[in-house]
Protein backbone atom coordinates (compact mmCIF):
# COMPACT_ATOMS: atom_id res chain seq x y z
CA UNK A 1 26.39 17.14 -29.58
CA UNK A 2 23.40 19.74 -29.38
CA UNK A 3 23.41 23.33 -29.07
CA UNK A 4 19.86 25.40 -28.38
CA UNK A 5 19.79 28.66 -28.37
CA UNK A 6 17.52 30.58 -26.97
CA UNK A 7 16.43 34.25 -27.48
CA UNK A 8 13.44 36.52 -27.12
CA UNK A 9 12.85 37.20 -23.76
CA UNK A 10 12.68 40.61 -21.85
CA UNK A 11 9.79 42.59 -19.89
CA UNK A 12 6.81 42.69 -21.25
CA UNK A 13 3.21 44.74 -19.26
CA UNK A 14 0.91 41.97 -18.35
CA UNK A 15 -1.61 41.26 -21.39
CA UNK A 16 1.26 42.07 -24.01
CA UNK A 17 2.81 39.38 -26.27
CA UNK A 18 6.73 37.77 -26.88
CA UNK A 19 8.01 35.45 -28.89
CA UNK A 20 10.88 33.27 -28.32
CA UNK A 21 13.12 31.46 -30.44
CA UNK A 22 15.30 28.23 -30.11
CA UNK A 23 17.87 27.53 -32.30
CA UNK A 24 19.28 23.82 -32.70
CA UNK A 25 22.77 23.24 -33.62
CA UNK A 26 24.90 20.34 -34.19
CA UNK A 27 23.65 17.01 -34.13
CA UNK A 28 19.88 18.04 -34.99
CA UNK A 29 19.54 14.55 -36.53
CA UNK A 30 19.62 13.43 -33.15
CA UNK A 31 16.32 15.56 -32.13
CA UNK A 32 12.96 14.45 -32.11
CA UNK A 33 10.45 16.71 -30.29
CA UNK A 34 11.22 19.81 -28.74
CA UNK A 35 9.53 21.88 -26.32
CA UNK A 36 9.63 24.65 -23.41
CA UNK A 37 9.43 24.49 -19.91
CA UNK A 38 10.17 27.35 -17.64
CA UNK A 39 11.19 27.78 -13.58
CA UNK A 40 10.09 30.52 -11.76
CA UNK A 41 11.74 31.73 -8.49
CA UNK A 42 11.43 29.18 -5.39
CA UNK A 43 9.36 26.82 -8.17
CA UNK A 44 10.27 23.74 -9.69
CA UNK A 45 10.39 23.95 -13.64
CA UNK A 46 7.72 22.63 -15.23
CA UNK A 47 6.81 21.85 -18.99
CA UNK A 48 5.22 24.77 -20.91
CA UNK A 49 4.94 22.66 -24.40
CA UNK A 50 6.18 20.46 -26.27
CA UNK A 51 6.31 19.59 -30.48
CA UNK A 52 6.79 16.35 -32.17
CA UNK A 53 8.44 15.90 -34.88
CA UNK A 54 5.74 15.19 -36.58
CA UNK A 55 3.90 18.69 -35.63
CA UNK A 56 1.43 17.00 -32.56
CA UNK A 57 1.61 19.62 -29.66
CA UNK A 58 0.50 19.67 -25.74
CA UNK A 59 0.48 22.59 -23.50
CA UNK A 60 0.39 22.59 -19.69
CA UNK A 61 -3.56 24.10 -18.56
CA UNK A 62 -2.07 27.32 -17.24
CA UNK A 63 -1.21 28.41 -20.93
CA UNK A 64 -3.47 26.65 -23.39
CA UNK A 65 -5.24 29.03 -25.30
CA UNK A 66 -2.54 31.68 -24.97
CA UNK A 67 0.73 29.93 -25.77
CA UNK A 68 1.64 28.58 -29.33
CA UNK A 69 4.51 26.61 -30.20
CA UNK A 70 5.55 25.59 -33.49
CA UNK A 71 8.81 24.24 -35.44
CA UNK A 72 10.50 25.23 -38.38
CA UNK A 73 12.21 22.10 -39.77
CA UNK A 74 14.14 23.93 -42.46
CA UNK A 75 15.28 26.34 -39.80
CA UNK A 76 16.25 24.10 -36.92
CA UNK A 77 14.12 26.03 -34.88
CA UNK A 78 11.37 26.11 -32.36
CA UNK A 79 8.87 29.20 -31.55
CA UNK A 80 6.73 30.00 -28.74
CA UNK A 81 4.37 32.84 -29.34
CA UNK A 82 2.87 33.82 -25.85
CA UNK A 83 -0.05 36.17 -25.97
CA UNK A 84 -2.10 37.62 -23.15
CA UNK A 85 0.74 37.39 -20.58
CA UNK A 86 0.41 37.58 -16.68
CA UNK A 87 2.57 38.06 -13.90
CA UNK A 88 2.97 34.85 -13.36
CA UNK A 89 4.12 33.66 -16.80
CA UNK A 90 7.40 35.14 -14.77
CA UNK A 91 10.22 32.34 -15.22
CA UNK A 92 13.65 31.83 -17.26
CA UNK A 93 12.44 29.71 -20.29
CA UNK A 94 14.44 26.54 -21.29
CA UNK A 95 14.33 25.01 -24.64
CA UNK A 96 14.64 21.65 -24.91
CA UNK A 97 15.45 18.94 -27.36
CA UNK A 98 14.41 15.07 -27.11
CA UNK A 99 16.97 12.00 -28.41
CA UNK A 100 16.12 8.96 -29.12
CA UNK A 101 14.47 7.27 -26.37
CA UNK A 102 15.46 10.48 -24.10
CA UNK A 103 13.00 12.86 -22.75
CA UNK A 104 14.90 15.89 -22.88
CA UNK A 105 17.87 14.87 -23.73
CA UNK A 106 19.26 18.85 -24.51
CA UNK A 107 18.73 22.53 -22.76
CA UNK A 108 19.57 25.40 -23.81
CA UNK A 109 21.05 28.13 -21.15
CA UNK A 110 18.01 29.98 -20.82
CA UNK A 111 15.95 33.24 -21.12
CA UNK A 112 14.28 35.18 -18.55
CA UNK A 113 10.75 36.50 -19.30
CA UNK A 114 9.27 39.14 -17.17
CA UNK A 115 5.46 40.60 -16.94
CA UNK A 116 5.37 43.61 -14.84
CA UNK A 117 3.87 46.88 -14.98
């Protein structure tokens, strides 16, 4: 089994900047890319972004130029640095984790990020 674990949320003024963190535990051998999606209220979730393995990222059009995601191998863990933040960046973020031949495979529980003045 996987665990992710995610942390870093909170309320943040529109323009400002978070980070979050995912932490994979368990059966990391198991994971191949990992990403973020997020659901806001009333919305469907939707993918944020997503890292291979190998590094190669994609990022939905609503946040390219302002999101960043990148992996730490040796740390089991996956970032997303979100800069320039607006109102309605406003969801819980999910971590995920892909298997083998699964798309998102493993979730984490969750972490809400807010942008409000």
């Amino acid at each position: 089994q996987v665990q992710l674990v995610e942390s870093g949320g909170g309320l943040v003024q529109p323009g400002g900047s978070l980070r979050l963190s995912c932490a994979a535990s368990g059966s990391i051998f198991s994971i191949n890319g990992m990403g973020w999606s997020r659901q806001a209220p009333g919305k469907q979730r939707e993918l944020v972004a997503g890292i291979t393995r190998g590094g190669r990222t994609n990022y939905a059009d609503s946040v390219k130029g302002r999101f960043t995601i990148s992996r730490d191998s040796a740390k089991n863990t996956v970032y997303l640095q979100m800069n320039s933040l607006k109102p309605e960046d406003t969801a819980v973020y999910y971590c995920y984790g892909d298997a083998p031949g699964i798309y998102q495979a493993y979730w984490g529980q969750g972490t809400q990020v807010t942008v409000s003045s």
